[in-house]
N, C-alpha and C. Protein backbone atom coordinates (compact mmCIF):
# COMPACT_ATOMS: atom_id res chain seq x y z
N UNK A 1 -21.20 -41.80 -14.62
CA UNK A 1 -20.58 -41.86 -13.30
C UNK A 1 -21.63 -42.25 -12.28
N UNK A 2 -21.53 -43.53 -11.39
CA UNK A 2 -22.37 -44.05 -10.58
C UNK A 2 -21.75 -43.44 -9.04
N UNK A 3 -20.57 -43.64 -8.81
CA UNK A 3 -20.10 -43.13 -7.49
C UNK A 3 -20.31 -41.90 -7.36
N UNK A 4 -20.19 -42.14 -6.26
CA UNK A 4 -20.09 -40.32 -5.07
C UNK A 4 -18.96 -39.73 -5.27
N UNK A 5 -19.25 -38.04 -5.73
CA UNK A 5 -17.91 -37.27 -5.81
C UNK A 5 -17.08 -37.10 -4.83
N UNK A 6 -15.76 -36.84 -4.47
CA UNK A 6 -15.13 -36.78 -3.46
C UNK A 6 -14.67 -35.38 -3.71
N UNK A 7 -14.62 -34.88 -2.05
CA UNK A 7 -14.28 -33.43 -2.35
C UNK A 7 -12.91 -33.14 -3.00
N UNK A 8 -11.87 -33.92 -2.86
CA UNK A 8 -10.73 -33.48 -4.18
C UNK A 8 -10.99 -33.44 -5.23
N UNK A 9 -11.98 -34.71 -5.57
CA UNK A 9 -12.54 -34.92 -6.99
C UNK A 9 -13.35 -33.91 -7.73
N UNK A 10 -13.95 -33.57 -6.92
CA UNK A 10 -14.91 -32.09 -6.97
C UNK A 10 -13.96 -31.24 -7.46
N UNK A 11 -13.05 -30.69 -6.74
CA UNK A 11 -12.25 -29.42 -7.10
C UNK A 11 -11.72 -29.94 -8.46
N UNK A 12 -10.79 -31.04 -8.83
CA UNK A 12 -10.65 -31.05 -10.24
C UNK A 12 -11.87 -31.26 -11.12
N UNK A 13 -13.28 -31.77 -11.09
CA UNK A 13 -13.84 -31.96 -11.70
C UNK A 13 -14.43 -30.74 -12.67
N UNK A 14 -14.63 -29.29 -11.26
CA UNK A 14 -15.01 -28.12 -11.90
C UNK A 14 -14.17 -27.15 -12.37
N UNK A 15 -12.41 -27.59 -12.17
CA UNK A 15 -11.95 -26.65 -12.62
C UNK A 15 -11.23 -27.33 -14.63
N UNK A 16 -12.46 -28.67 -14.77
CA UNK A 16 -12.11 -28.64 -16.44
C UNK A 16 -12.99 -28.34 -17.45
N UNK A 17 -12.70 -28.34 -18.32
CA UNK A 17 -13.61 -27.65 -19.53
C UNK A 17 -14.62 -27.99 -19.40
N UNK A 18 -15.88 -26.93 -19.62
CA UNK A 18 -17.00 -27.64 -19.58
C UNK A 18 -17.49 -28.62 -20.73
N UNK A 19 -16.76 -28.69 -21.88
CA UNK A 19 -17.01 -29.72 -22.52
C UNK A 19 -16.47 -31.34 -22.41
N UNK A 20 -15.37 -31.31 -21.36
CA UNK A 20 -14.71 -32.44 -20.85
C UNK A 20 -15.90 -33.62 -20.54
N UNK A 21 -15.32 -34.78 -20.94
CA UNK A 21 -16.30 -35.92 -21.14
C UNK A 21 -16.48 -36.24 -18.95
N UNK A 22 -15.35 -36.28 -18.85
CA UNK A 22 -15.59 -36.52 -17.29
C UNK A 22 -16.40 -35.53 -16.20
N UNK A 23 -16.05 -34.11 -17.04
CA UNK A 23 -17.05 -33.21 -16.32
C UNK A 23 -18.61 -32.95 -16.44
N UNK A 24 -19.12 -33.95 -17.85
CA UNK A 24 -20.43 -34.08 -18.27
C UNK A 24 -21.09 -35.01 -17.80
N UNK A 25 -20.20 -35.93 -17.33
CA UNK A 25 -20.55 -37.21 -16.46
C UNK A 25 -20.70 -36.84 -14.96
N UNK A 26 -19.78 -35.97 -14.72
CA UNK A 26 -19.98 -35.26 -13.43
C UNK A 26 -21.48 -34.80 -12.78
N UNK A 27 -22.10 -33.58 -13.84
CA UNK A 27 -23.23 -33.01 -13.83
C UNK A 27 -23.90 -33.95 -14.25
N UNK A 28 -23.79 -35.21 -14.95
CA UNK A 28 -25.02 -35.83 -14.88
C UNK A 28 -25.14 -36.69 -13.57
N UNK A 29 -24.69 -36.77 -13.03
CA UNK A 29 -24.85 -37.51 -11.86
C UNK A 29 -25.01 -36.77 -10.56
N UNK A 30 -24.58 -35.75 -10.80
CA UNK A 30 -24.89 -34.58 -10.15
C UNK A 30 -26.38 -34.13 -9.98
N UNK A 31 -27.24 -34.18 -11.23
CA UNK A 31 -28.35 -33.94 -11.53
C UNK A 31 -29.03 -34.78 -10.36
N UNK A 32 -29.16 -36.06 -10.52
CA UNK A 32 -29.46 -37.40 -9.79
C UNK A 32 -29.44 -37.10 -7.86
N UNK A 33 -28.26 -36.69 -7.61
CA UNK A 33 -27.65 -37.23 -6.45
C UNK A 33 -27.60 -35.27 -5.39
N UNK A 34 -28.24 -35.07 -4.83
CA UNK A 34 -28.03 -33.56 -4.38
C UNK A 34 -27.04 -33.58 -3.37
N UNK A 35 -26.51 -34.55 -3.07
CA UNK A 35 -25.17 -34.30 -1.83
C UNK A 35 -23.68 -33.88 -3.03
N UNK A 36 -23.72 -34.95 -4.29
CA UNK A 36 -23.01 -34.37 -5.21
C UNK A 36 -23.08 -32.58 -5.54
N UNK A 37 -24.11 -32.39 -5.78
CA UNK A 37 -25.05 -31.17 -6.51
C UNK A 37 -24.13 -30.32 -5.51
N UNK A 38 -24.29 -30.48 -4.26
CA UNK A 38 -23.58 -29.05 -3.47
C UNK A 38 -22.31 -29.25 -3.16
N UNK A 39 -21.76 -30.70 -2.98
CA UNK A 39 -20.31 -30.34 -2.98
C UNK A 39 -19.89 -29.81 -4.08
N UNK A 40 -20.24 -29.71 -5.67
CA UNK A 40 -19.98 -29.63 -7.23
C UNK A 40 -20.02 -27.42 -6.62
N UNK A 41 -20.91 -27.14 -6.10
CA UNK A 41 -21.43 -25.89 -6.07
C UNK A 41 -20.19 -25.47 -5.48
N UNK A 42 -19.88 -26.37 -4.25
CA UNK A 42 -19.11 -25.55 -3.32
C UNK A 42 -17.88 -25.44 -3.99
N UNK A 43 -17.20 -26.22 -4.52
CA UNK A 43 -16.29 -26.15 -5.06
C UNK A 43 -16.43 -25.47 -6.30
N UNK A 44 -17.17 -24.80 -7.12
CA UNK A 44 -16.77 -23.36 -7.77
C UNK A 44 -17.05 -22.59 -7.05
N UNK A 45 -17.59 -22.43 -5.61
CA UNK A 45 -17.15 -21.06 -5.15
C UNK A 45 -16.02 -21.03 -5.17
N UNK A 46 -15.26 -21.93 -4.11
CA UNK A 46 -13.91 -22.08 -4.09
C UNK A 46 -12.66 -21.78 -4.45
N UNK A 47 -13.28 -22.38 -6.13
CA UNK A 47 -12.00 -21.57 -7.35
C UNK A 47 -12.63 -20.39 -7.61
N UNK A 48 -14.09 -19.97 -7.73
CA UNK A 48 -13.86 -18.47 -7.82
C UNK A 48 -13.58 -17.29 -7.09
N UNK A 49 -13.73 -17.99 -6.14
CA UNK A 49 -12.30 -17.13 -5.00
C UNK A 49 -11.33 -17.32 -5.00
N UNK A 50 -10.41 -18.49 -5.29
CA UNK A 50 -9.10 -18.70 -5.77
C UNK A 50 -8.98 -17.60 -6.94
N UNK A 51 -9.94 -17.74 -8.12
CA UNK A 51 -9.92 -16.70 -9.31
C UNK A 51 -9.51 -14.97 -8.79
N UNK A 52 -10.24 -14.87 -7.92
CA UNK A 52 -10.57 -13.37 -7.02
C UNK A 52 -9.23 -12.93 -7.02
N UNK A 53 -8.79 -13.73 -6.28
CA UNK A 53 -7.66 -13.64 -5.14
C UNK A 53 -6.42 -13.68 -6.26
N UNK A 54 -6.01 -13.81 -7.52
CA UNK A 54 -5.21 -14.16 -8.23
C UNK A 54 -4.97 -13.01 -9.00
N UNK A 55 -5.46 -11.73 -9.11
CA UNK A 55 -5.34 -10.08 -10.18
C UNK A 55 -4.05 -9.85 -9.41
N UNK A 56 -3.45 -9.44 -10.88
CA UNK A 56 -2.33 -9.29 -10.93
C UNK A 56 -2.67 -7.51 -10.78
N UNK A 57 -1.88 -7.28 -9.51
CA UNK A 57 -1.82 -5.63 -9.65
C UNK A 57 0.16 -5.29 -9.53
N UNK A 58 0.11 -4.39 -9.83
CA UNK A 58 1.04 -3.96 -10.22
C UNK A 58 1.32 -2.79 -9.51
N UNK A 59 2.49 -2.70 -8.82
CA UNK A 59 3.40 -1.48 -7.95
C UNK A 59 4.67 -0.77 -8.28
N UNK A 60 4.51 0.53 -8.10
CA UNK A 60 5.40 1.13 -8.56
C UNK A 60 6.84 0.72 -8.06
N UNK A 61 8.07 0.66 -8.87
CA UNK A 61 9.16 -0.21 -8.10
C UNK A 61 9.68 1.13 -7.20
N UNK A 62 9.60 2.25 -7.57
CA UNK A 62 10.15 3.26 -6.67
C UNK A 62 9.17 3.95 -5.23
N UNK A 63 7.92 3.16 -5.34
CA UNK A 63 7.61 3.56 -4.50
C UNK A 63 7.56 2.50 -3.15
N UNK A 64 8.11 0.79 -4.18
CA UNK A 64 8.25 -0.26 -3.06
C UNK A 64 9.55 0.34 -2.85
N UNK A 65 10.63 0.41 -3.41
CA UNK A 65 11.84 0.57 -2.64
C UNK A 65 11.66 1.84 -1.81
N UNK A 66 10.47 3.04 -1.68
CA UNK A 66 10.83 3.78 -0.47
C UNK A 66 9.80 3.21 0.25
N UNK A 67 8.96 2.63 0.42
CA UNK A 67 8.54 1.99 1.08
C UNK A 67 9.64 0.33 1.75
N UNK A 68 10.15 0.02 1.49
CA UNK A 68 11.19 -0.87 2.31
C UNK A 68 12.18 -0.52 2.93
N UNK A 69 12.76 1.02 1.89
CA UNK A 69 13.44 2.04 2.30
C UNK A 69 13.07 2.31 4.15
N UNK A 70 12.08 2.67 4.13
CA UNK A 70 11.14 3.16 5.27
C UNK A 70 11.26 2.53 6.48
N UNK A 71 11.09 1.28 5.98
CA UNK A 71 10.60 0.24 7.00
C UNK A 71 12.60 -0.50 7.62
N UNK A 72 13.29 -0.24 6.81
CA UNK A 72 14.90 -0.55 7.02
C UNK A 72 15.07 0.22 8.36
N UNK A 73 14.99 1.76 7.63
CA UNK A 73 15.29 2.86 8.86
C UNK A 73 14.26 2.61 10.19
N UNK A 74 12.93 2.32 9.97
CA UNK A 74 12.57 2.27 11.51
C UNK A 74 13.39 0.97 12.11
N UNK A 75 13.25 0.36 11.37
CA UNK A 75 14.03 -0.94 12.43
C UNK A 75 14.95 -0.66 12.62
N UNK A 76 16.02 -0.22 11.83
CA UNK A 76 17.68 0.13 12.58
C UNK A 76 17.49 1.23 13.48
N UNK A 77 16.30 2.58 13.29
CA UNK A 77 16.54 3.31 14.17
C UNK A 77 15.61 2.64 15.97
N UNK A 78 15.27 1.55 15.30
CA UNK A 78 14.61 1.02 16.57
C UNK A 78 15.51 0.47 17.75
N UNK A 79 16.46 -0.04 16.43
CA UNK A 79 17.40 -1.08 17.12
C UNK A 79 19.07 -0.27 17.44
N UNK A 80 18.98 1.13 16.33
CA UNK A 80 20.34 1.84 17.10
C UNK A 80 19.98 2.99 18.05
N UNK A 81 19.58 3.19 18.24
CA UNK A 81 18.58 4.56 19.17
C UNK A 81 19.02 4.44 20.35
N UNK A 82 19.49 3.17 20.83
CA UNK A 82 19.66 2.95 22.49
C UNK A 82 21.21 3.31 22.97
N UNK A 83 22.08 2.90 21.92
CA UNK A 83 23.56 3.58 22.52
C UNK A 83 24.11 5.01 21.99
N UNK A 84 23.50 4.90 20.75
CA UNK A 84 24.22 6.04 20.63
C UNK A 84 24.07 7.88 21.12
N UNK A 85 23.39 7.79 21.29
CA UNK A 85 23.10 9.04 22.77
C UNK A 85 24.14 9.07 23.55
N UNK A 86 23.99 8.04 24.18
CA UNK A 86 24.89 7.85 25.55
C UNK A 86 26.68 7.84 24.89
N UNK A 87 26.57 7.38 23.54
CA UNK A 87 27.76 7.61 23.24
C UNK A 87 28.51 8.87 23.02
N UNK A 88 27.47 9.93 22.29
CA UNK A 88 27.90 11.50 21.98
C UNK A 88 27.56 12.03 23.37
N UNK A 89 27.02 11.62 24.35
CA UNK A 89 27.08 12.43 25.35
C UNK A 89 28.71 12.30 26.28
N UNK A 90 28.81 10.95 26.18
CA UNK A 90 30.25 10.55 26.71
C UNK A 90 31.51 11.38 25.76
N UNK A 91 31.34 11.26 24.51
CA UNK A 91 32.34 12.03 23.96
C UNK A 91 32.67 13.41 24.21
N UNK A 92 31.27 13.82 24.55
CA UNK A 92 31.72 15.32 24.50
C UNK A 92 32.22 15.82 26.11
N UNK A 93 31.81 14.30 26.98
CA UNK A 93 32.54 14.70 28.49
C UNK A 93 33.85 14.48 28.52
N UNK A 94 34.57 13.29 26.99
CA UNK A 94 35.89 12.72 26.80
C UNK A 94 36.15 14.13 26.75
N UNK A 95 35.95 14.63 25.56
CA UNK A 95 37.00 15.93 25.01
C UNK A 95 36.69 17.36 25.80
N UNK A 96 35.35 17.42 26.53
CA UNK A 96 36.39 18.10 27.95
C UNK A 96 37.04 17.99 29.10
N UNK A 97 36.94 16.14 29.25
CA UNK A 97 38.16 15.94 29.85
C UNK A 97 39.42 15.70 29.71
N UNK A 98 39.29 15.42 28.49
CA UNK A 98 40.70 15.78 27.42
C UNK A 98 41.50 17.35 27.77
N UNK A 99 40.89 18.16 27.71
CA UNK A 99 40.81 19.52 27.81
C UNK A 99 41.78 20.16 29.07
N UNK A 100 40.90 19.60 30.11
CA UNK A 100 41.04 19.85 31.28
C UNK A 100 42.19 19.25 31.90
N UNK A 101 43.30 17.94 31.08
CA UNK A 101 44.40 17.87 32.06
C UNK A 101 45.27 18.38 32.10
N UNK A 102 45.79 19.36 31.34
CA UNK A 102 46.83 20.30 31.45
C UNK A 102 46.63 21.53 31.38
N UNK A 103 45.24 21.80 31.96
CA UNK A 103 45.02 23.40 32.13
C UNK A 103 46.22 24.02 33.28
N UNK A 104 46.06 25.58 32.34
CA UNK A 104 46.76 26.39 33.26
C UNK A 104 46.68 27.70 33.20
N UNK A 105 47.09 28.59 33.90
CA UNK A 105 46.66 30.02 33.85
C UNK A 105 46.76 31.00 32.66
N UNK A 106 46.93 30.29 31.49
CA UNK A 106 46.49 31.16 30.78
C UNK A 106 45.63 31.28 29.47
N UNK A 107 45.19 32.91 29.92
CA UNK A 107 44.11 32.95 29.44
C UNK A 107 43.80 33.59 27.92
N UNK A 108 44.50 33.11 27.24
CA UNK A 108 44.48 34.14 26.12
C UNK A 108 43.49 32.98 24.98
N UNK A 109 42.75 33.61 24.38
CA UNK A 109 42.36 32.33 22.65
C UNK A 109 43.31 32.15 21.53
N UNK A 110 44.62 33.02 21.82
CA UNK A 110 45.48 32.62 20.74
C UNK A 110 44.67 31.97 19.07
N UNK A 111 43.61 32.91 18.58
CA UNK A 111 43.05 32.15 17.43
C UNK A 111 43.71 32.35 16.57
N UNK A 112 45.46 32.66 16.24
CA UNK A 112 46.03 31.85 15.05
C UNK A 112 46.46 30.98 15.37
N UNK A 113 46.20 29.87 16.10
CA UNK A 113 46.33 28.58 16.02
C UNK A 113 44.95 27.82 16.13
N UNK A 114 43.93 28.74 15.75
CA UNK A 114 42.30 28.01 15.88
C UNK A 114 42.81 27.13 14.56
N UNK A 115 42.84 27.48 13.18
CA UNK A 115 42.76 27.28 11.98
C UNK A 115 43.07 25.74 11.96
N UNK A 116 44.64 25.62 12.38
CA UNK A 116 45.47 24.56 12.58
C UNK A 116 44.72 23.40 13.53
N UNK A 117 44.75 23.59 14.59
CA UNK A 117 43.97 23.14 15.02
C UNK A 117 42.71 22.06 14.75
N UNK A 118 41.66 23.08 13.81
CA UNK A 118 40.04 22.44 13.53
C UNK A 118 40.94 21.85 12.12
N UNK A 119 42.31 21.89 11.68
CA UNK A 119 42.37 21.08 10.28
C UNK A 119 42.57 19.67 10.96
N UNK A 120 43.19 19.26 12.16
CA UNK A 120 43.89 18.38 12.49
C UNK A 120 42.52 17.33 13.20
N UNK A 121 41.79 18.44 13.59
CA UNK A 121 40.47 17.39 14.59
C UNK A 121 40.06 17.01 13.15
N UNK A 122 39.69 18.12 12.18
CA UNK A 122 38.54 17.58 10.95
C UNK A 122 39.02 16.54 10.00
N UNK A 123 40.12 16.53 10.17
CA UNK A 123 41.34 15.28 9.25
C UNK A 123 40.96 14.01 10.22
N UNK A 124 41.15 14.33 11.21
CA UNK A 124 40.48 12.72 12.32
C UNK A 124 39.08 12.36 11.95
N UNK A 125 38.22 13.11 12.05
CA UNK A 125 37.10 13.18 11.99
C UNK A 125 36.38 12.23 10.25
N UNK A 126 37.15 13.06 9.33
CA UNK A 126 36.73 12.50 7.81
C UNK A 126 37.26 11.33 7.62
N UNK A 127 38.19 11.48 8.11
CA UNK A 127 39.35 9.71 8.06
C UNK A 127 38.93 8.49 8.47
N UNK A 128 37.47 8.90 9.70
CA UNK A 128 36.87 8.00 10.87
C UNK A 128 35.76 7.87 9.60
N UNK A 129 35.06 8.85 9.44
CA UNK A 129 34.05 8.52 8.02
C UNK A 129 34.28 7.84 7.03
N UNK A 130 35.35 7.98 6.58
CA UNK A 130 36.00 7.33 5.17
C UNK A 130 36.07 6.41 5.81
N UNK A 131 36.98 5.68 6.71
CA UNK A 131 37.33 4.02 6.84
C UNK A 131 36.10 3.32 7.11
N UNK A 132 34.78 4.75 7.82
CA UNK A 132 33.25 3.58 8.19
C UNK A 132 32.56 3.40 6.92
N UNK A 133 32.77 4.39 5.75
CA UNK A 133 32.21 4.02 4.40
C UNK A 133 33.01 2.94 3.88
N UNK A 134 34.22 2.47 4.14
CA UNK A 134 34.53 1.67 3.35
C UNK A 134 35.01 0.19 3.78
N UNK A 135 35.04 -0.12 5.06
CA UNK A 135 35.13 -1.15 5.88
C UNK A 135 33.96 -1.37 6.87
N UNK A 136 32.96 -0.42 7.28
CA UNK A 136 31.60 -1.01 7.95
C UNK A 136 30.59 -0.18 7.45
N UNK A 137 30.19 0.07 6.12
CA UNK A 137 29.43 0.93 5.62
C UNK A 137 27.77 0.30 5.93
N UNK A 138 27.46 -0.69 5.92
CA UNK A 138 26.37 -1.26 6.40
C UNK A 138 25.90 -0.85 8.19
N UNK A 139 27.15 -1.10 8.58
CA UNK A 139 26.93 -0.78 10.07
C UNK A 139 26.37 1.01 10.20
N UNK A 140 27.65 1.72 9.44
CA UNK A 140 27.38 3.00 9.85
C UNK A 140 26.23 4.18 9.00
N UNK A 141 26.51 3.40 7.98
CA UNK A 141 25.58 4.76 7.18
C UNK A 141 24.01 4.04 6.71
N UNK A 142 24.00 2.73 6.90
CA UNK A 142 22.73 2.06 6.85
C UNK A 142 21.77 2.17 7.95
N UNK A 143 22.01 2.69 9.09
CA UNK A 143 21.22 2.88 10.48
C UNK A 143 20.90 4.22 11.00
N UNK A 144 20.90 4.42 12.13
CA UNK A 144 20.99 5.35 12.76
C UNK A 144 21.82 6.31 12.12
N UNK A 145 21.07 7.92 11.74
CA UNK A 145 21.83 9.22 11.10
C UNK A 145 22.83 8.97 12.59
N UNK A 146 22.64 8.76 13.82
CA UNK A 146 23.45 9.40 14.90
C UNK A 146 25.02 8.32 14.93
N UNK A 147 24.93 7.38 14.35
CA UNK A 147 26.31 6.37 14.44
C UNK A 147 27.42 6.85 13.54
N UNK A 148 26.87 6.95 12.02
CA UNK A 148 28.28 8.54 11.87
C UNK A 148 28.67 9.68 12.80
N UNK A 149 27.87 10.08 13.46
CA UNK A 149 28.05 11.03 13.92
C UNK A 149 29.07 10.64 15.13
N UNK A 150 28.82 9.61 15.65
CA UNK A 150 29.15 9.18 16.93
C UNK A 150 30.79 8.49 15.99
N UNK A 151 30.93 8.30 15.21
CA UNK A 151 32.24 8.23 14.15
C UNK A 151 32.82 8.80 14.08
N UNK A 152 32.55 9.91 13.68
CA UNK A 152 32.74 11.55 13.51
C UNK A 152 33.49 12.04 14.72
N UNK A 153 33.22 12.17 15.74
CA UNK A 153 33.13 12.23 17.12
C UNK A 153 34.61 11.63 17.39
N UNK A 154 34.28 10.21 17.36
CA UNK A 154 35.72 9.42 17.85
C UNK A 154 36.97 9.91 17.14
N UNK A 155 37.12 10.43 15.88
CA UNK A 155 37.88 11.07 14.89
C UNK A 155 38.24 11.82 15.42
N UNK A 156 37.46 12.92 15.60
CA UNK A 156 38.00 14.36 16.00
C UNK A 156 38.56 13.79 17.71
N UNK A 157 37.55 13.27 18.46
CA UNK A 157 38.49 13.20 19.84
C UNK A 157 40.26 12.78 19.85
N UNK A 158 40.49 11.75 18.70
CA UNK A 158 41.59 11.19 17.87
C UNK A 158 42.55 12.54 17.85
N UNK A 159 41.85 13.12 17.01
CA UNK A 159 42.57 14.77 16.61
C UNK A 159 42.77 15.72 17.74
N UNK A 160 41.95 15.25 18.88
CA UNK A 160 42.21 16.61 19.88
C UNK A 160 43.73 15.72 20.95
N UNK A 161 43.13 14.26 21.23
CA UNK A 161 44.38 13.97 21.51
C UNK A 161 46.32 14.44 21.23
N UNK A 162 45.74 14.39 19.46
CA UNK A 162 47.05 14.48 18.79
C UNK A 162 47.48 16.33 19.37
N UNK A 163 46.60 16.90 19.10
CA UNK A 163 46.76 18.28 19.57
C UNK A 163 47.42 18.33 21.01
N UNK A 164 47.15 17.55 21.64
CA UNK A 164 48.05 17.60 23.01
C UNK A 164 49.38 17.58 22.92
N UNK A 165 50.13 16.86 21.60
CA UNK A 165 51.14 17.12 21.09
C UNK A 165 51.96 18.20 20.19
N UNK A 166 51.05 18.31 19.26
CA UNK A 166 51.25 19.39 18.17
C UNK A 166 50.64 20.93 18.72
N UNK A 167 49.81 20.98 19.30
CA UNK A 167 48.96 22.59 19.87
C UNK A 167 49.98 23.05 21.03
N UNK A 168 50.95 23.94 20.75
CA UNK A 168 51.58 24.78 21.74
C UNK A 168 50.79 25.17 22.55
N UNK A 169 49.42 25.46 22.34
CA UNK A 169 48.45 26.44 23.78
C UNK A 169 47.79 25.26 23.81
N UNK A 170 47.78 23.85 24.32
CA UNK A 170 46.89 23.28 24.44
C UNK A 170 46.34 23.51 25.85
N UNK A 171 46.93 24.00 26.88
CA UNK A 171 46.99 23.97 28.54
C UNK A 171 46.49 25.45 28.74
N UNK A 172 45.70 26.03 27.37
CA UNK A 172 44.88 27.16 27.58
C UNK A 172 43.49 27.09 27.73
N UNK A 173 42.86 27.51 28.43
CA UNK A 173 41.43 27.31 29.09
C UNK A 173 40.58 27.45 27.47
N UNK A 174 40.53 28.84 27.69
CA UNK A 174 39.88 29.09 26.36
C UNK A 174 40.23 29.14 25.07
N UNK A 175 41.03 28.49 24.80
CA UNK A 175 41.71 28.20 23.64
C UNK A 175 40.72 26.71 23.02
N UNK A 176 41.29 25.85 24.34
CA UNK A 176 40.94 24.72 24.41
C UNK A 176 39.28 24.44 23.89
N UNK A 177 38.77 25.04 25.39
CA UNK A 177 37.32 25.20 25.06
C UNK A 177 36.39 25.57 23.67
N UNK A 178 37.07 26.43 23.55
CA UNK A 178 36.62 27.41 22.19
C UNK A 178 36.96 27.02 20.87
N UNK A 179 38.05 25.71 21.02
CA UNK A 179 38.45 25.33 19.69
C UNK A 179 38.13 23.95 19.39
N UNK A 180 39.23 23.16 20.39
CA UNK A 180 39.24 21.97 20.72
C UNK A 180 37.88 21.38 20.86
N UNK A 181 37.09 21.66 21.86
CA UNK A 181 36.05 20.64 22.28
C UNK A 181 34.90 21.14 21.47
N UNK A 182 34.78 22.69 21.12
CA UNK A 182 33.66 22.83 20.16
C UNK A 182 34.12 22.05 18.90
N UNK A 183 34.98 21.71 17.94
CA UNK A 183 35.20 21.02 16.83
C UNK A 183 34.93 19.74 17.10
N UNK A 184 34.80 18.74 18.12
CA UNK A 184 34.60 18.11 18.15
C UNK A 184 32.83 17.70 18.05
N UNK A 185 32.15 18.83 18.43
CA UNK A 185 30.81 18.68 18.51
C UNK A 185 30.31 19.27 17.08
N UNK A 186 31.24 20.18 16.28
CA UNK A 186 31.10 20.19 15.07
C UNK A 186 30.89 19.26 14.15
N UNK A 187 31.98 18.43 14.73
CA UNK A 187 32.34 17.22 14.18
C UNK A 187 31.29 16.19 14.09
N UNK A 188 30.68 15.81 15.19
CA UNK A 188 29.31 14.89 15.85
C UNK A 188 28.32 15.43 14.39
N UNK A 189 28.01 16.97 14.73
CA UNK A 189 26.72 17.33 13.57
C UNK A 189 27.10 17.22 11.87
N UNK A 190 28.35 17.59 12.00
CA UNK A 190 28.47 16.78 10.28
C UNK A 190 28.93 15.64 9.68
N UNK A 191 28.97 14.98 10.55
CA UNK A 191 28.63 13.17 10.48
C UNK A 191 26.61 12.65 10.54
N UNK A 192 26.54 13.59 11.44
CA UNK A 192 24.77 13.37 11.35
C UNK A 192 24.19 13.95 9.71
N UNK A 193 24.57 14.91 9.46
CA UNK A 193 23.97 15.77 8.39
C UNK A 193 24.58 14.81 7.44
N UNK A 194 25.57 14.17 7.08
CA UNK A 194 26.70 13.59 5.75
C UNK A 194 25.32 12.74 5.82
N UNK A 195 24.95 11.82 6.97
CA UNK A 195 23.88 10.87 7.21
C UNK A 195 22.76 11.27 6.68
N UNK A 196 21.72 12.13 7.17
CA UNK A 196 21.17 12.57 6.76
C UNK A 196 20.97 12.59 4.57
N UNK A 197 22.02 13.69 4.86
CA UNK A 197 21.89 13.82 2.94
C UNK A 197 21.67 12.82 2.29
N UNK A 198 22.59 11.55 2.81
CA UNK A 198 22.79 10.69 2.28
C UNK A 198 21.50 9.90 2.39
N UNK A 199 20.74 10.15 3.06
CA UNK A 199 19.34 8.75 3.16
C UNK A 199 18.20 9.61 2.04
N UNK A 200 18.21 11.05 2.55
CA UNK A 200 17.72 12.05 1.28
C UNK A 200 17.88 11.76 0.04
N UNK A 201 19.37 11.59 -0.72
CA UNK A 201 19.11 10.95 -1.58
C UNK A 201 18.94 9.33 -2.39
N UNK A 202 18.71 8.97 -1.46
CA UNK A 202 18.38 7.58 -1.51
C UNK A 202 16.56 7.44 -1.91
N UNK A 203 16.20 8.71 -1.49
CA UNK A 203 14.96 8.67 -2.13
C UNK A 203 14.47 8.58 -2.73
């Protein structure tokens, strides 16, 4: 070999066998010529940092999936964090203003009709869960623990409505209070917790 190596030429030259007829011709001209000599050098550093850089390591698959796991929830809780507050705070001013339009003087808790009652909010409430597991399950149980909850929530408010119909004491202060609007905030925390468990075992 009489010509000058070229630096592409270089990189294939050193990455062939060292018994290769073209790579013996290489170093001999190499020998001769020292501008060859160090591009020839530079280019096995090159690939032996390409070499470096190429170990195959190996990761546990359960500890990448809670590690992506991880990184899912901060971003959705990055990105759901901003309404839903404001949403369970509004609900729980809905269902005591729900409460409050047919109050009237009396004052009794009538709690055999509590029972009835927390079946009719908690039937709203699971029904709102069930249709978000099975028509926006990505939306609701993939994000924010608080967007079931805020599910949860709309359900039971659903249920306290209906109670304006079906609840003979609905136009009771503390009936209302004590049944009605606390089930609804019942409601909020076991949509959070269903959430919860559920990312728990995803672990």
């Amino acid at each position: 070999m009489s010509d000058h190596i070229s630096e592409d030429l270089a990189l294939i030259l050193t990455a062939l066998d060292q018994d290769d007829p073209e790579r013996r011709a290489a170093l001999a001209h190499a020998a001769a010529c020292s501008a060859c000599a160090r591009l020839l050098e530079r280019s096995a550093s090159v690939l032996s940092l390409i070499d470096a850089q190429q170990a195959d390591v190996k990761v546990d698959p359960r500890l990448k999936a809670r590690v992506l796991a991880s990184v899912d929830r901060l971003e959705a809780q990055g990105a759901g964090t901003r309404w839903e507050p404001y949403a369970l705070a509004f609900g729980a001013l809905l269902s005591i203003a729900l409460g409050l339009l047919d109050l009237r003087l009396r004052w009794g808790l009538f709690p055999a009709r509590a029972p009835l009652c927390f079946m009719w909010q908690m039937m709203g409430a699971l029904l709102s869960l069930a249709g978000a597991g099975i028509w926006a399950r990505s939306w609701a149980w993939r994000s924010s623990p608080l967007r079931p909850a805020v599910v949860a929530m709309g359900g039971a408010l659903i249920g306290q409505l209906w109670l304006r119909v079906r609840c003979p004491t609905h136009d009771a202060p503390l009936h209302v209070l004590t049944f009605h609007v606390s089930t609804v905030l019942v409601a909020a925390l076991l949509g959070y917790l269903l959430a919860r468990s559920t990312w728990q075992s995803q672990r």
